[in-house]
Protein backbone atom coordinates (compact mmCIF):
# COMPACT_ATOMS: atom_id res chain seq x y z
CA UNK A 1 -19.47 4.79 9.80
CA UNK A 2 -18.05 2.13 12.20
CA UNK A 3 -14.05 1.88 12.00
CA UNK A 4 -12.43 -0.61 13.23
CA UNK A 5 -8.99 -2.06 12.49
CA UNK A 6 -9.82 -3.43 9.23
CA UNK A 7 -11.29 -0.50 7.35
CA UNK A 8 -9.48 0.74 4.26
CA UNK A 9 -8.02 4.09 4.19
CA UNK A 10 -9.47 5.15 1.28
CA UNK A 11 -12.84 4.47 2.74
CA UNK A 12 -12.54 6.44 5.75
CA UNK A 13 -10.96 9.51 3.85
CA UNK A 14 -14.39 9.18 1.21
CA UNK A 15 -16.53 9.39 3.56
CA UNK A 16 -15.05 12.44 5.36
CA UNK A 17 -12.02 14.43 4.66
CA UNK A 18 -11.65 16.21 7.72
CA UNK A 19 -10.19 12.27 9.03
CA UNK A 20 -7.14 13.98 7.31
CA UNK A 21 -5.90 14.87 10.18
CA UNK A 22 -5.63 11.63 12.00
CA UNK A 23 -3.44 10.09 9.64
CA UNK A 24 -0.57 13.29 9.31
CA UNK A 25 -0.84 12.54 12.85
CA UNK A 26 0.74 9.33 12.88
CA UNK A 27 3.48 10.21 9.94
CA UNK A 28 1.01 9.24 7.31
CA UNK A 29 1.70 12.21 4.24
CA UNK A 30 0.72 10.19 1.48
CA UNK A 31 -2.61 10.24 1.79
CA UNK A 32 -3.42 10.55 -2.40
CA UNK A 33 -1.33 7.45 -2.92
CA UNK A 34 -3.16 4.47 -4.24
CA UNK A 35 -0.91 2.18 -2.01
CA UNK A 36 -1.63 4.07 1.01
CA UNK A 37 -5.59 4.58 -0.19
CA UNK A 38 -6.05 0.80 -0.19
CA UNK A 39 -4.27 -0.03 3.20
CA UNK A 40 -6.23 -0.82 5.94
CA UNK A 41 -5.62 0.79 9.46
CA UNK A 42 -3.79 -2.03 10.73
CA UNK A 43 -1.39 -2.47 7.26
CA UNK A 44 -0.44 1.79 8.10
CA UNK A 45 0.05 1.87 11.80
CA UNK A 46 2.43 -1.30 11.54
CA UNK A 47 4.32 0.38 9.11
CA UNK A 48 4.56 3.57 11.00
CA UNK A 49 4.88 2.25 14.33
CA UNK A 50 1.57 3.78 15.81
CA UNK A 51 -1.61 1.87 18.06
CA UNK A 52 -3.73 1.37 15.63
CA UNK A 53 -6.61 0.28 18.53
CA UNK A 54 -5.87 4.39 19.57
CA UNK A 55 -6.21 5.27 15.76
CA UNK A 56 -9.58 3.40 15.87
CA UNK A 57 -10.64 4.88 18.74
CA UNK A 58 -10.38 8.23 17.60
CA UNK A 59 -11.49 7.73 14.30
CA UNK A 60 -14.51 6.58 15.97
CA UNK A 61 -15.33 9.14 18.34
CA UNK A 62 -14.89 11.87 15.31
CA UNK A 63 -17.58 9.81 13.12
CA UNK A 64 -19.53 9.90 16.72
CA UNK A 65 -18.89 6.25 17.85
């Protein structure tokens, strides 16, 4: 899986859990909200005040990027 700045939460927690992580990271702890779900990476770190190009970049190198 390829991340990048426009990929939805909700994908990138379906197609591995252990992302989990990432996002209680940045002050994310709604994960199981359909709001936060259907965000994209951008939408979340904007709202919690986070890089989302260093969000992408480690969501990357976990899927092996």
């Amino acid at each position: 899986m390829i991340i990048t700045k426009d990929s939805l939460i909700g994908d990138i927690l379906d197609a591995d859990r252990n992302t989990a992580p990432y996002f209680l990271e940045m002050g994310m702890h709604c994960l199981g909200c359909p709001s936060a779900r259907g965000e994209s990476l951008e939408q979340a770190c904007a709202v919690h005040g986070v890089s989302v190009d260093e969000l992408v970049e480690k969501l990357n190198k976990h899927f092996g990027n």
